[in-house]
PDB file of N, CA and C in Angstrom:
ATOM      1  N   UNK A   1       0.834  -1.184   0.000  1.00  0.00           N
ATOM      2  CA  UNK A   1       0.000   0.000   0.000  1.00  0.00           C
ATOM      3  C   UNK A   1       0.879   1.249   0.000  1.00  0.00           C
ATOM      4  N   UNK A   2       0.492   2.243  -0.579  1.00  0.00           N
ATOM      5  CA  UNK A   2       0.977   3.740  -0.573  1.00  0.00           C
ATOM      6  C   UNK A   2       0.210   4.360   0.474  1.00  0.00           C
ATOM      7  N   UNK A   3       0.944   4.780   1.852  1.00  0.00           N
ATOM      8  CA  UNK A   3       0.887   5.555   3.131  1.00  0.00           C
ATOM      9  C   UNK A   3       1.231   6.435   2.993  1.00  0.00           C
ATOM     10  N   UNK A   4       0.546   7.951   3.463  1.00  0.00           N
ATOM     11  CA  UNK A   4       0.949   8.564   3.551  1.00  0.00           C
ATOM     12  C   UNK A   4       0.843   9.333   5.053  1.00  0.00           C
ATOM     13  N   UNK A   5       2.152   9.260   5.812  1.00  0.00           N
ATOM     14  CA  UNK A   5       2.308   9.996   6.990  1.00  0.00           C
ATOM     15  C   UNK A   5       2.458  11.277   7.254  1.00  0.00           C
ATOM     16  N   UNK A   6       1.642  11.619   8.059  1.00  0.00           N
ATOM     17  CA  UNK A   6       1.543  13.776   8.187  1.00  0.00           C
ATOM     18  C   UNK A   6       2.010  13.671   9.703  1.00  0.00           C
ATOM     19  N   UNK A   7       2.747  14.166   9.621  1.00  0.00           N
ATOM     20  CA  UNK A   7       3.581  14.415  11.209  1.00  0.00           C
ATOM     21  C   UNK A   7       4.444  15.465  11.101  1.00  0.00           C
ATOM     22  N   UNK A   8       4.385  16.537  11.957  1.00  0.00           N
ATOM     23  CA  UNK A   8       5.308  17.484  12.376  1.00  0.00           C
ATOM     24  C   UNK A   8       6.464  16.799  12.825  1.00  0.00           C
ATOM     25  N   UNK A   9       6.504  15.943  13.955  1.00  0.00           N
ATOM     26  CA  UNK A   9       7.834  15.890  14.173  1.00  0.00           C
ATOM     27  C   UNK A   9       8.356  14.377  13.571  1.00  0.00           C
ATOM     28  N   UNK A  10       9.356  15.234  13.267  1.00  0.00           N
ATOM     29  CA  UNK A  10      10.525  14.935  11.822  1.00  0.00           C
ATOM     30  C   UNK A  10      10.784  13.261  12.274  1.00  0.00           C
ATOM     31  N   UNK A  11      11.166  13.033  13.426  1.00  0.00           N
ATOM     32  CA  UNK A  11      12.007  11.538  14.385  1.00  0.00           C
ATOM     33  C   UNK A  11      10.432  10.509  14.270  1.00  0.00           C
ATOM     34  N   UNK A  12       9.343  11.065  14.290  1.00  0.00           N
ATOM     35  CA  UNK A  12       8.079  10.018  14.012  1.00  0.00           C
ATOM     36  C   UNK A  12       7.628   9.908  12.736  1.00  0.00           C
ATOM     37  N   UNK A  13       8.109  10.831  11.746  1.00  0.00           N
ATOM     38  CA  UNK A  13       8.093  10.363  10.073  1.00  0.00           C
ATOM     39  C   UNK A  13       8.861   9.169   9.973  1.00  0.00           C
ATOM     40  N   UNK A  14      10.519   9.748  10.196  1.00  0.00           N
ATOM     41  CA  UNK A  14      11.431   8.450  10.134  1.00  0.00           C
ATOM     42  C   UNK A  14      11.251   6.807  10.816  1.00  0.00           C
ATOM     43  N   UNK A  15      10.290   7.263  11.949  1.00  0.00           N
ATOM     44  CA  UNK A  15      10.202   6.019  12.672  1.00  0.00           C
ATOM     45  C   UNK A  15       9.124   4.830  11.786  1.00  0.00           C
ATOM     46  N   UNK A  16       8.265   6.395  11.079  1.00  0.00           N
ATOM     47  CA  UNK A  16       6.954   5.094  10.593  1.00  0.00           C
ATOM     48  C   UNK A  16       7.199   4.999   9.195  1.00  0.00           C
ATOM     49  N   UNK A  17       8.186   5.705   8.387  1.00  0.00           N
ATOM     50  CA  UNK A  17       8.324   4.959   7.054  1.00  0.00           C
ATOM     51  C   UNK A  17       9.341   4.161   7.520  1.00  0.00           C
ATOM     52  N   UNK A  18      10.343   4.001   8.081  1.00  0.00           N
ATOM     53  CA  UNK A  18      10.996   3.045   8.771  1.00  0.00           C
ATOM     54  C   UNK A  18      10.397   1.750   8.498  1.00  0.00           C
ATOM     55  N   UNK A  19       9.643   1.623   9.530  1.00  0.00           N
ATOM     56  CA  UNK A  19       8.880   0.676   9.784  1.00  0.00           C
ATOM     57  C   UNK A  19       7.992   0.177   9.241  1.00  0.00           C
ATOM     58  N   UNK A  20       7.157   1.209   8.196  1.00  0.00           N
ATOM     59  CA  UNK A  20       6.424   0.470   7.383  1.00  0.00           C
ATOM     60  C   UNK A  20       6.702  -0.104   6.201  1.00  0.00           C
ATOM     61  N   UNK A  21       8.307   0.622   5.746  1.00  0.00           N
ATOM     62  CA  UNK A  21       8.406   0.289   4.641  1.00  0.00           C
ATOM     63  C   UNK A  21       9.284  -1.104   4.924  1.00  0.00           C
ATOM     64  N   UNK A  22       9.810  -1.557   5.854  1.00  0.00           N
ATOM     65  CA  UNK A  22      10.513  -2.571   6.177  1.00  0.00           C
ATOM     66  C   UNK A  22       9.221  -3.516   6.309  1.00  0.00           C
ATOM     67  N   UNK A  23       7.874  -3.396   5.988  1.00  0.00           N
ATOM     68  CA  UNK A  23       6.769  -4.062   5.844  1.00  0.00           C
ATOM     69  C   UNK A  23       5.813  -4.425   4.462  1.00  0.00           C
ATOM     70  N   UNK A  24       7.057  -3.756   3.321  1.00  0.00           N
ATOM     71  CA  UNK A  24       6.429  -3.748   2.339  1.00  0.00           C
ATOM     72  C   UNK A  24       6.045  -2.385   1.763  1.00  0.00           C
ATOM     73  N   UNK A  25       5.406  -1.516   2.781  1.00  0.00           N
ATOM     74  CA  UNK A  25       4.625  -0.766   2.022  1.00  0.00           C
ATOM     75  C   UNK A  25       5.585   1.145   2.140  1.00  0.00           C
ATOM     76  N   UNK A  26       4.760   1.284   0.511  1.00  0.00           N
ATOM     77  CA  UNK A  26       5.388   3.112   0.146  1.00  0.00           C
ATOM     78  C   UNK A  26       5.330   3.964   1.160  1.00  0.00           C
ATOM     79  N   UNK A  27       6.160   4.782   1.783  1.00  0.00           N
ATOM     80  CA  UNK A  27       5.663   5.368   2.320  1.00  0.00           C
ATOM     81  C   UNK A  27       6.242   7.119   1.810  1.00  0.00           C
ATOM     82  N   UNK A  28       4.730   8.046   2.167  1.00  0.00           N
ATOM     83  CA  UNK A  28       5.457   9.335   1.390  1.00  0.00           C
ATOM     84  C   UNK A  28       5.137  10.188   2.286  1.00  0.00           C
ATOM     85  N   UNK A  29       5.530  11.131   2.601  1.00  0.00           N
ATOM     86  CA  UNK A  29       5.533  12.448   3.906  1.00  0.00           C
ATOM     87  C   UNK A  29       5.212  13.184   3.542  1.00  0.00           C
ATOM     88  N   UNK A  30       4.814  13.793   4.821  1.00  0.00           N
ATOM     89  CA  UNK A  30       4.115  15.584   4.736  1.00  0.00           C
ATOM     90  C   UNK A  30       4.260  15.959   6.445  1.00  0.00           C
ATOM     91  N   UNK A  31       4.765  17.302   6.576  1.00  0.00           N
ATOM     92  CA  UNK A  31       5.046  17.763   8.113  1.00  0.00           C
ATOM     93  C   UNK A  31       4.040  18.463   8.484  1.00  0.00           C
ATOM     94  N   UNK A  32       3.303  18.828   7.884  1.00  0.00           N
ATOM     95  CA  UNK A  32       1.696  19.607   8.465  1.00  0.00           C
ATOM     96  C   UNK A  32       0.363  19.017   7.973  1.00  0.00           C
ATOM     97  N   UNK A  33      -0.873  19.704   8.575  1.00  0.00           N
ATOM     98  CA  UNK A  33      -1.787  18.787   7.721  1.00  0.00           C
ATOM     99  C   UNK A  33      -2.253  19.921   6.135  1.00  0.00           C
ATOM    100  N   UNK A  34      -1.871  20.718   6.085  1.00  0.00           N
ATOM    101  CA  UNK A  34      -2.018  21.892   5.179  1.00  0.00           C
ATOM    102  C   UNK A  34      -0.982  20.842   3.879  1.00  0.00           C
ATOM    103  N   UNK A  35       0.545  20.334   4.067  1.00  0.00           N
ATOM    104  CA  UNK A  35       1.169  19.821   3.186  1.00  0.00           C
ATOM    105  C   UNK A  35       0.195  17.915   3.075  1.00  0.00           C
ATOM    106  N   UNK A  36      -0.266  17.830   4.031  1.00  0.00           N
ATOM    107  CA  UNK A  36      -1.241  16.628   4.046  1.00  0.00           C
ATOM    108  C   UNK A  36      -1.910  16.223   2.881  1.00  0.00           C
ATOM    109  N   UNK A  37      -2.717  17.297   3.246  1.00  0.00           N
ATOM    110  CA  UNK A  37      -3.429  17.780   2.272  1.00  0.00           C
ATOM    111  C   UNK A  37      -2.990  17.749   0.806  1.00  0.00           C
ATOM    112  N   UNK A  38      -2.074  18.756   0.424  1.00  0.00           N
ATOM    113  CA  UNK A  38      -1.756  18.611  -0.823  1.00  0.00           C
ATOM    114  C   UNK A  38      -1.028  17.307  -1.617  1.00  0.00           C
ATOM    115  N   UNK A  39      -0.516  16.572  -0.402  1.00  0.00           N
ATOM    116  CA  UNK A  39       0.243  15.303  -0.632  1.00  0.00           C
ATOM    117  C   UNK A  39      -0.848  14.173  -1.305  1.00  0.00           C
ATOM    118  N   UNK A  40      -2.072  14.249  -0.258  1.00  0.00           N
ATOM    119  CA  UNK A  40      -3.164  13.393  -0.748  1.00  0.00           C
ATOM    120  C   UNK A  40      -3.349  13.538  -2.142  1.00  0.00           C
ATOM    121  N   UNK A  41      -3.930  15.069  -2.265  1.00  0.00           N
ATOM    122  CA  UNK A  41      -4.523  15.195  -3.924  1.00  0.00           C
ATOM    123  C   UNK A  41      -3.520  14.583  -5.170  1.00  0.00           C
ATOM    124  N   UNK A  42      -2.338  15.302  -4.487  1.00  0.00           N
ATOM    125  CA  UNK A  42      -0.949  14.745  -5.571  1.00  0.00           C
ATOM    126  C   UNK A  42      -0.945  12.957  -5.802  1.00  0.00           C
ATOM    127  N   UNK A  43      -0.321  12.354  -4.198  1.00  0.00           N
ATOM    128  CA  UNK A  43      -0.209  11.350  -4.372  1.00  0.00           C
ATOM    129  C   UNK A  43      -1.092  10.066  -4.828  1.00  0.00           C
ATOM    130  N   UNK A  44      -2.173  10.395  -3.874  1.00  0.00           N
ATOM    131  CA  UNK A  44      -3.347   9.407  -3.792  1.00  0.00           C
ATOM    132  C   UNK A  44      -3.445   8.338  -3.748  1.00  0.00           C
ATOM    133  N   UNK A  45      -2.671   8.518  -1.793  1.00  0.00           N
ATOM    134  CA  UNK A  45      -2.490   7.203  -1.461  1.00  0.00           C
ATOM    135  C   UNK A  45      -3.967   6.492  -1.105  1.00  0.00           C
ATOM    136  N   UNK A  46      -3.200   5.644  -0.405  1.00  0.00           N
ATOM    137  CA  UNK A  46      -4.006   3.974  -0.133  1.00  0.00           C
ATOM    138  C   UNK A  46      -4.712   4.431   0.624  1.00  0.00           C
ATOM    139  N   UNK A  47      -3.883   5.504   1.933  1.00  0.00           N
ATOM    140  CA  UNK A  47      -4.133   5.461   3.662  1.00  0.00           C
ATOM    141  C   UNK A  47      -3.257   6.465   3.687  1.00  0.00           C
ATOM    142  N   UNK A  48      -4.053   7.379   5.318  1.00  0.00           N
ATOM    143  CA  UNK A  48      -3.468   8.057   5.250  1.00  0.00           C
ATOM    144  C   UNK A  48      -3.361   8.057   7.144  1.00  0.00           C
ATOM    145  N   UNK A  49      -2.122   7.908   7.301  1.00  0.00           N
ATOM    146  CA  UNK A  49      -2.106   8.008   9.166  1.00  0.00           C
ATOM    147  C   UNK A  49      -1.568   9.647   9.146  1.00  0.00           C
ATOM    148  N   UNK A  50      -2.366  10.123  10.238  1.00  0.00           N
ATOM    149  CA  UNK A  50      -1.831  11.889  10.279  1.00  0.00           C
ATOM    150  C   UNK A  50      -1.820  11.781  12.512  1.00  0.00           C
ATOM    151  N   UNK A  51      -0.622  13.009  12.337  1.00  0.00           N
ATOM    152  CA  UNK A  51      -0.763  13.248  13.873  1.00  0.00           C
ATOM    153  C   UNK A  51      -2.097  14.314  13.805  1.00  0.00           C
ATOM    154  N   UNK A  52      -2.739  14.262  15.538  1.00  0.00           N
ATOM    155  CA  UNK A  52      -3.690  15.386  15.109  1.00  0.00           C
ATOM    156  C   UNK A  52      -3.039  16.761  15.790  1.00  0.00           C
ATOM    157  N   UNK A  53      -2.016  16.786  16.299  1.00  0.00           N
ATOM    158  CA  UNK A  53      -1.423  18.252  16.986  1.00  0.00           C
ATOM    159  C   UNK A  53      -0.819  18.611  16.096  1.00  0.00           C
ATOM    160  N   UNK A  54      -0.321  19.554  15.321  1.00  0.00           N
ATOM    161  CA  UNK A  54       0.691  19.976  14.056  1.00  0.00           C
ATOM    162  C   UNK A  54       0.151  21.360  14.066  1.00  0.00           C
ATOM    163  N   UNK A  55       1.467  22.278  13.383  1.00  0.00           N
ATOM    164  CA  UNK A  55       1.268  23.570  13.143  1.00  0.00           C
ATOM    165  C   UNK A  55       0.538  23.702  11.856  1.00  0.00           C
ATOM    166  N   UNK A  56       0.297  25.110  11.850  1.00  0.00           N
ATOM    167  CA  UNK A  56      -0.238  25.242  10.057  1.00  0.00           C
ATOM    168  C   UNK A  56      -1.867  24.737   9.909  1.00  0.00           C
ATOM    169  N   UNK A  57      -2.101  23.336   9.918  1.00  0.00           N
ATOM    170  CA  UNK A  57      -3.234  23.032   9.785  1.00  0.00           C
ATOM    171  C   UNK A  57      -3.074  21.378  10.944  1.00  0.00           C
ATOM    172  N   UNK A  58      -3.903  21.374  11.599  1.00  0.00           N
ATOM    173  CA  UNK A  58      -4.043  20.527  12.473  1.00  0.00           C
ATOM    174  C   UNK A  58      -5.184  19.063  11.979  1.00  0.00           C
ATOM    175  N   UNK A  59      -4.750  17.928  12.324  1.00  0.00           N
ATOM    176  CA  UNK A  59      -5.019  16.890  12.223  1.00  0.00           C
ATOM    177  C   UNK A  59      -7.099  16.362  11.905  1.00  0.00           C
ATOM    178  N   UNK A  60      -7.213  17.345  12.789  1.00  0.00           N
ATOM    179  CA  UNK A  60      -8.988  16.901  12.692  1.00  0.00           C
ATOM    180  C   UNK A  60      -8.970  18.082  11.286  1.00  0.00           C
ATOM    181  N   UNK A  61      -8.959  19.479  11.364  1.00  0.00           N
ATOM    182  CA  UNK A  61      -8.938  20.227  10.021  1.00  0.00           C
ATOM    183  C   UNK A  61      -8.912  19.605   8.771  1.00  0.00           C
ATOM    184  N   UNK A  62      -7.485  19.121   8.846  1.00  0.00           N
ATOM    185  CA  UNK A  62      -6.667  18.545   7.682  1.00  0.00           C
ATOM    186  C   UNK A  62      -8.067  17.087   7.538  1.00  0.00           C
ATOM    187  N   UNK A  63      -8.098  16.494   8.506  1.00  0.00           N
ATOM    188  CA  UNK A  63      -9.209  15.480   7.829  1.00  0.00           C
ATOM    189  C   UNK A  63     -10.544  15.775   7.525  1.00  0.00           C
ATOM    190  N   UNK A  64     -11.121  17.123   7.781  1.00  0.00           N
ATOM    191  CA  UNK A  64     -12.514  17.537   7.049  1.00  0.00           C
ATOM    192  C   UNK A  64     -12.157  17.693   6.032  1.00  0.00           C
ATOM    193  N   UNK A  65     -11.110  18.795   5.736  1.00  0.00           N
ATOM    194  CA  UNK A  65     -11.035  18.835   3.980  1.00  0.00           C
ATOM    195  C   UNK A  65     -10.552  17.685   2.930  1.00  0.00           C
ATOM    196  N   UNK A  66     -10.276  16.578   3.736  1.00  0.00           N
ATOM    197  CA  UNK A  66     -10.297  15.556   2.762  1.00  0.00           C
ATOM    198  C   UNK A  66     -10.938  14.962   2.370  1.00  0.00           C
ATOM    199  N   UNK A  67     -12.124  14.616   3.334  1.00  0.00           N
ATOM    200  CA  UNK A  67     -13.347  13.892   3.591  1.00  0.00           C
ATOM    201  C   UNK A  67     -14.904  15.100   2.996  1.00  0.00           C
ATOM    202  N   UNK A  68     -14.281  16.206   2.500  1.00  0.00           N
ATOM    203  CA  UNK A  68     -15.248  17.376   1.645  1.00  0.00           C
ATOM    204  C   UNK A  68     -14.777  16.825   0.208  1.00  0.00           C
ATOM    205  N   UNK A  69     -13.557  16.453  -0.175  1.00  0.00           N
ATOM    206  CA  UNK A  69     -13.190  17.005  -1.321  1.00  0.00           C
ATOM    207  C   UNK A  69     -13.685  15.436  -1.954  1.00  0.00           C
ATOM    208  N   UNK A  70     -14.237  15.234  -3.134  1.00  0.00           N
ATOM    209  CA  UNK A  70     -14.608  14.173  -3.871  1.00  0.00           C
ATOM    210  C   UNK A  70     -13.149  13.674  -4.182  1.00  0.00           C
ATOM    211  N   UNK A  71     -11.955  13.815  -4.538  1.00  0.00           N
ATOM    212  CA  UNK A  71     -11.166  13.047  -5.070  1.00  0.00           C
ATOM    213  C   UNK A  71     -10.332  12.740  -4.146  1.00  0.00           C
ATOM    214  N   UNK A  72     -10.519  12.797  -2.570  1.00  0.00           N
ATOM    215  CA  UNK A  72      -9.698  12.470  -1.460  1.00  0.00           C
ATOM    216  C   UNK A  72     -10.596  11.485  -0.293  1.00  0.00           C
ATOM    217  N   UNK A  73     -12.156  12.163  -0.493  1.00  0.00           N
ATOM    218  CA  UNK A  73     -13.039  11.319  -0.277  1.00  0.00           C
ATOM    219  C   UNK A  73     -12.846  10.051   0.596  1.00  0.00           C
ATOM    220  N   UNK A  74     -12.238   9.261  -0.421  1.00  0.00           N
ATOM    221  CA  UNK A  74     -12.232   7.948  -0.199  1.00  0.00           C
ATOM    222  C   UNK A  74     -11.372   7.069   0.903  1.00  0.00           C
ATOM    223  N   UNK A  75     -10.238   7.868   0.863  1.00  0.00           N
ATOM    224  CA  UNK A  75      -9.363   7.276   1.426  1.00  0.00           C
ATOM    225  C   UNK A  75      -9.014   7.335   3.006  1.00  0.00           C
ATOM    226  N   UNK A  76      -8.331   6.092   3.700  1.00  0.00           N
ATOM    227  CA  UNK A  76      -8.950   6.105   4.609  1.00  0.00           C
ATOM    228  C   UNK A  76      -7.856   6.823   5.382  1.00  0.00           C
ATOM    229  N   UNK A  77      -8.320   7.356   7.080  1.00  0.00           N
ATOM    230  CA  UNK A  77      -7.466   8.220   7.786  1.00  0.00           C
ATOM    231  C   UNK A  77      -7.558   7.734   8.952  1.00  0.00           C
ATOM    232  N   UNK A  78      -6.598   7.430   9.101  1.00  0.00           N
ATOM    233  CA  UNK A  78      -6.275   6.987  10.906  1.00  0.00           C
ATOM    234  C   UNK A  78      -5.597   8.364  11.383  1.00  0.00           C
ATOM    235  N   UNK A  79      -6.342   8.568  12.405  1.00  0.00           N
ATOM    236  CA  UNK A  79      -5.352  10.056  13.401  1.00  0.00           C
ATOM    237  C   UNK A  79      -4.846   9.934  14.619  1.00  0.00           C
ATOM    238  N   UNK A  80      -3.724   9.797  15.158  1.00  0.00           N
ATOM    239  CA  UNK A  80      -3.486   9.407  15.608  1.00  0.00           C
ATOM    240  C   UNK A  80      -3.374  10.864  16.787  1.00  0.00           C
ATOM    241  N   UNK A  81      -3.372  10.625  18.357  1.00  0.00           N
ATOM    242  CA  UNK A  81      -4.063  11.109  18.849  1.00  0.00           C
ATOM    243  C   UNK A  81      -3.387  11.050  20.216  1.00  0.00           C
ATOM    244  N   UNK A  82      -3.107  11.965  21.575  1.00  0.00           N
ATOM    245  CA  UNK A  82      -2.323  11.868  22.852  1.00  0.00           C
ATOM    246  C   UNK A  82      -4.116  11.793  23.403  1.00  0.00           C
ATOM    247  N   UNK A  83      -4.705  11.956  22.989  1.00  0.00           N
ATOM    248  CA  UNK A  83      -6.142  12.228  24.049  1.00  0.00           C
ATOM    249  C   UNK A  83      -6.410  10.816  24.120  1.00  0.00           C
ATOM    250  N   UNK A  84      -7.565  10.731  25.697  1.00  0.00           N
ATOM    251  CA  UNK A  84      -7.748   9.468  25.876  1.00  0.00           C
ATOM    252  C   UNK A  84      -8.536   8.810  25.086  1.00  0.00           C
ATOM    253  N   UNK A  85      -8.970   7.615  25.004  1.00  0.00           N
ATOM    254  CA  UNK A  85     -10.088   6.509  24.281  1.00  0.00           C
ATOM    255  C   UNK A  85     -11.423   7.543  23.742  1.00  0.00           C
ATOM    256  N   UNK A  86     -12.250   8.082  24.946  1.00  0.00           N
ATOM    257  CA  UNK A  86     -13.187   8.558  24.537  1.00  0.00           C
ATOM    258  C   UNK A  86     -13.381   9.762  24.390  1.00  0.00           C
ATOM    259  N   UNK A  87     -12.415  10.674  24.412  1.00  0.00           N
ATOM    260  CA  UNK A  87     -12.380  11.839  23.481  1.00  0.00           C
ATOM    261  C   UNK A  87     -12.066  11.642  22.155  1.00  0.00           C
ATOM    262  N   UNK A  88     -10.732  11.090  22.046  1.00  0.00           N
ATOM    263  CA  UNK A  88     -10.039  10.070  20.663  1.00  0.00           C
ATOM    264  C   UNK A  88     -11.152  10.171  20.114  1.00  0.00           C
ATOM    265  N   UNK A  89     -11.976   9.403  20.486  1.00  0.00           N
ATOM    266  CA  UNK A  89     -13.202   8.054  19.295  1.00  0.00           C
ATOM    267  C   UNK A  89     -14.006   9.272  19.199  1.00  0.00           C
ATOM    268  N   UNK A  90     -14.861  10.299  19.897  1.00  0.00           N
ATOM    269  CA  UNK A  90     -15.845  11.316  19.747  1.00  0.00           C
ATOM    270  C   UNK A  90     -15.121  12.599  18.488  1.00  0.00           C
ATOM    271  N   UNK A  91     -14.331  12.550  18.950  1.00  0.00           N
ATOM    272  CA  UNK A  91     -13.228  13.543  17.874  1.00  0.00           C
ATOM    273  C   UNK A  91     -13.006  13.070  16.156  1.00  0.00           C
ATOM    274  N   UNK A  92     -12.682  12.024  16.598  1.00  0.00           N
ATOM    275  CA  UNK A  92     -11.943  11.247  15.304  1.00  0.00           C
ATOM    276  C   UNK A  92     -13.284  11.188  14.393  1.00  0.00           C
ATOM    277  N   UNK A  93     -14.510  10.610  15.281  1.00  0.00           N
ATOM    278  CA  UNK A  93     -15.797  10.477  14.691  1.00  0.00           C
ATOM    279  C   UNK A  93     -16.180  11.935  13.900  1.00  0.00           C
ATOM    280  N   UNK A  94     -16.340  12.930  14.843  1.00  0.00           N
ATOM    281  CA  UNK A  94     -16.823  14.234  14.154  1.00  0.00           C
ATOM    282  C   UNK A  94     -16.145  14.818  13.020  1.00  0.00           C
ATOM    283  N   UNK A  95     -14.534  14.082  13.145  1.00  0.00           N
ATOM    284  CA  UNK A  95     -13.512  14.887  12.222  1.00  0.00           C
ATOM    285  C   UNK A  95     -13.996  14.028  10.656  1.00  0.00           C
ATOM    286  N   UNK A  96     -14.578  12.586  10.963  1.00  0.00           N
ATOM    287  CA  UNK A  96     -14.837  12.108   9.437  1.00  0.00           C
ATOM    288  C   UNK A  96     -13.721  10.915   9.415  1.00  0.00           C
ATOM    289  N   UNK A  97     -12.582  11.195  10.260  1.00  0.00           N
ATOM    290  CA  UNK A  97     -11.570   9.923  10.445  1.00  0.00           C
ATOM    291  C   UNK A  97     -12.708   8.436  10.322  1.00  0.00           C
ATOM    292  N   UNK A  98     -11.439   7.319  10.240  1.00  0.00           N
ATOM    293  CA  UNK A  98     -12.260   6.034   9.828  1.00  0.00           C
ATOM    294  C   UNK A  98     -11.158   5.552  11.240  1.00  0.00           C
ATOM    295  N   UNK A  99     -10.464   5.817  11.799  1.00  0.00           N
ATOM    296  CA  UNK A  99     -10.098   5.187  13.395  1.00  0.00           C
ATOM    297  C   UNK A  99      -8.834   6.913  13.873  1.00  0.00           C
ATOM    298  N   UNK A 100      -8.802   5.920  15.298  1.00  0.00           N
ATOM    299  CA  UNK A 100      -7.173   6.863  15.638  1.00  0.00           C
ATOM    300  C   UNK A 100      -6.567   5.785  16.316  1.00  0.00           C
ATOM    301  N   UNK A 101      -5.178   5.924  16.457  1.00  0.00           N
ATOM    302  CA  UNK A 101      -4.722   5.598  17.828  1.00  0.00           C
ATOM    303  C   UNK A 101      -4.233   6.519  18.907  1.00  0.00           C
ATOM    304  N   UNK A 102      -3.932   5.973  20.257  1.00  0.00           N
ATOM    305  CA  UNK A 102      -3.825   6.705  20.996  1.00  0.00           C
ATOM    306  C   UNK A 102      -1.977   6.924  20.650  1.00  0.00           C
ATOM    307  N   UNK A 103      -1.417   8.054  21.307  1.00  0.00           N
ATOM    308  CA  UNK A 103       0.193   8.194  21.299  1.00  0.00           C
ATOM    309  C   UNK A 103       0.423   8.066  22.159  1.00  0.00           C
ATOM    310  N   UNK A 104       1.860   7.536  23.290  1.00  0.00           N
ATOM    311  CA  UNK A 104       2.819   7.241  21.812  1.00  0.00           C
ATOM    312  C   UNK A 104       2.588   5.417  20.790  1.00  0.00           C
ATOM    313  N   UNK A 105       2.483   5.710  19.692  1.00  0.00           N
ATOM    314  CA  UNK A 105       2.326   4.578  19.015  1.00  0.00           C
ATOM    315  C   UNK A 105       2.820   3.030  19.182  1.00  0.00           C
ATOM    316  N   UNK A 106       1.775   2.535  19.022  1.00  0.00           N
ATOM    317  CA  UNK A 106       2.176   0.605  19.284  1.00  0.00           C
ATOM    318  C   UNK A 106       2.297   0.236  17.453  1.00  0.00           C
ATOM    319  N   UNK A 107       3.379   0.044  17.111  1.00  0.00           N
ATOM    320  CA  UNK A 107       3.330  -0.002  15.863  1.00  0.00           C
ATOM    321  C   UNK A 107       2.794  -1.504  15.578  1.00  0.00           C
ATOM    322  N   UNK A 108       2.606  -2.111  16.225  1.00  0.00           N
ATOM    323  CA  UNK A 108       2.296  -3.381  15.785  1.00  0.00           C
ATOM    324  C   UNK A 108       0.734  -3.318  15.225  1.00  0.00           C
ATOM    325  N   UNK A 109       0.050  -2.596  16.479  1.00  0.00           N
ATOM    326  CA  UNK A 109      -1.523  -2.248  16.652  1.00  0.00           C
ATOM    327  C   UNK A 109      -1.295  -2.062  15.095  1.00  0.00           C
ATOM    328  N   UNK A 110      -0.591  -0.506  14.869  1.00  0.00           N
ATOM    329  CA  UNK A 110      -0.885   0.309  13.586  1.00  0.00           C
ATOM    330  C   UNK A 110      -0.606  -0.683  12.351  1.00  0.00           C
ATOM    331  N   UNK A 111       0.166  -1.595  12.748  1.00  0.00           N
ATOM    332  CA  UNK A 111      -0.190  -2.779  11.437  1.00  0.00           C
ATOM    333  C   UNK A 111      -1.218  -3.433  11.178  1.00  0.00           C
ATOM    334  N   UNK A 112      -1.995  -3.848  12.125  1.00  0.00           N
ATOM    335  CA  UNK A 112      -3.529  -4.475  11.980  1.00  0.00           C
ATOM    336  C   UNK A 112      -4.622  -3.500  12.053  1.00  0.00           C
ATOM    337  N   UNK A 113      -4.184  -2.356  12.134  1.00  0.00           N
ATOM    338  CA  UNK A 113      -4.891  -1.653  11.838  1.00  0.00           C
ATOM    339  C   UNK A 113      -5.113  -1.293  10.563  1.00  0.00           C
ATOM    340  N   UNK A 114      -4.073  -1.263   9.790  1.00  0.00           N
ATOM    341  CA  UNK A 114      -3.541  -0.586   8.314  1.00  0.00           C
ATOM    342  C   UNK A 114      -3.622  -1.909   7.650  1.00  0.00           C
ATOM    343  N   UNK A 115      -3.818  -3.055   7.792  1.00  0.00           N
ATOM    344  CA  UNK A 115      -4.258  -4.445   7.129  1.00  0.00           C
ATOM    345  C   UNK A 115      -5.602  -4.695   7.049  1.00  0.00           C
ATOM    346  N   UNK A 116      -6.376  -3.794   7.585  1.00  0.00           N
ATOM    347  CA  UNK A 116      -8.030  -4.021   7.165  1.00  0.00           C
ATOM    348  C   UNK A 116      -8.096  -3.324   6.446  1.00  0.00           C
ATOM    349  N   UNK A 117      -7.596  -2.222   5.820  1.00  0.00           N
ATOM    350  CA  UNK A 117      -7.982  -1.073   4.735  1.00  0.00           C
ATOM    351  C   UNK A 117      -7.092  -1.834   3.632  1.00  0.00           C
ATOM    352  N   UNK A 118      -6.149  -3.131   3.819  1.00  0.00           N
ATOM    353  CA  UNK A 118      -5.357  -3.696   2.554  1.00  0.00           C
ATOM    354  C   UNK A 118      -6.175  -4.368   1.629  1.00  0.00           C
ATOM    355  N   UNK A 119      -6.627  -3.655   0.491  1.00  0.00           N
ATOM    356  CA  UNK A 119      -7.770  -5.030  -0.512  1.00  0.00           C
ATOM    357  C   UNK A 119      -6.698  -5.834  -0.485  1.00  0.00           C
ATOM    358  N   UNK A 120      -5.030  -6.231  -0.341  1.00  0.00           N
ATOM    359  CA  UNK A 120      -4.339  -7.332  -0.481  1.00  0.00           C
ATOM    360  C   UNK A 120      -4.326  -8.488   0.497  1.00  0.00           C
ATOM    361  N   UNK A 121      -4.772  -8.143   1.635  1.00  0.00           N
ATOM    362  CA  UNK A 121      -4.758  -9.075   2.813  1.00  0.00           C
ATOM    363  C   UNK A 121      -6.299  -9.542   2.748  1.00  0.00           C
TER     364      UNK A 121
END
């Protein structure tokens, strides 16, 4: 799958194309959700995991206008998230997200998480 990770800080880009791509899958960056954004329309990935704290344009933002725009629409957004379970899930819900996780990340979780959105698995 083609991932695309939106994270401000620089050491949790590296950690999750790291890791995902040592799993197979593309992975392409963006440090705000404003460059998120434009990464989606450009790239048009598979999936898209975003932090939701970031400068510029912030994580729930950045996922309304994707989830407005017909050609971004589709794709799915995990946000990943320091708030607890049930703010997380009430947030993520209103923002149009399709999950979050909580931070700091269990990358394993974020693999079975990112394997139900795989039409390959």
């Amino acid at each position: 799958m083609k991932i695309l990770s939106v994270d401000d800080d620089k050491m949790m880009r590296l950690l999750m194309k790291k890791y995902l791509s040592s799993k197979g899958h593309e992975v392409v960056e963006a440090e705000n959700g404003e460059d998120g954004v434009s990464a989606a329309r450009r790239e048009g990935p598979d999936l898209i995991v975003m932090d939701v704290n970031m400068p510029v344009m912030d994580g729930y933002t950045a996922t309304r206008a994707l989830k407005a725009d017909p050609a971004t629409r589709g794709i799915p957004i995990i946000l990943l998230t320091g708030a607890d379970e049930d703010t997380g899930v009430a947030e993520t819900a209103e923002a149009g997200a399709d999950g979050f996780l909580p931070k700091p990340v269990d990358f394993a979780i974020l693999l079975q998480r990112i394997a139900t959105y795989d039409p390959a698995s």
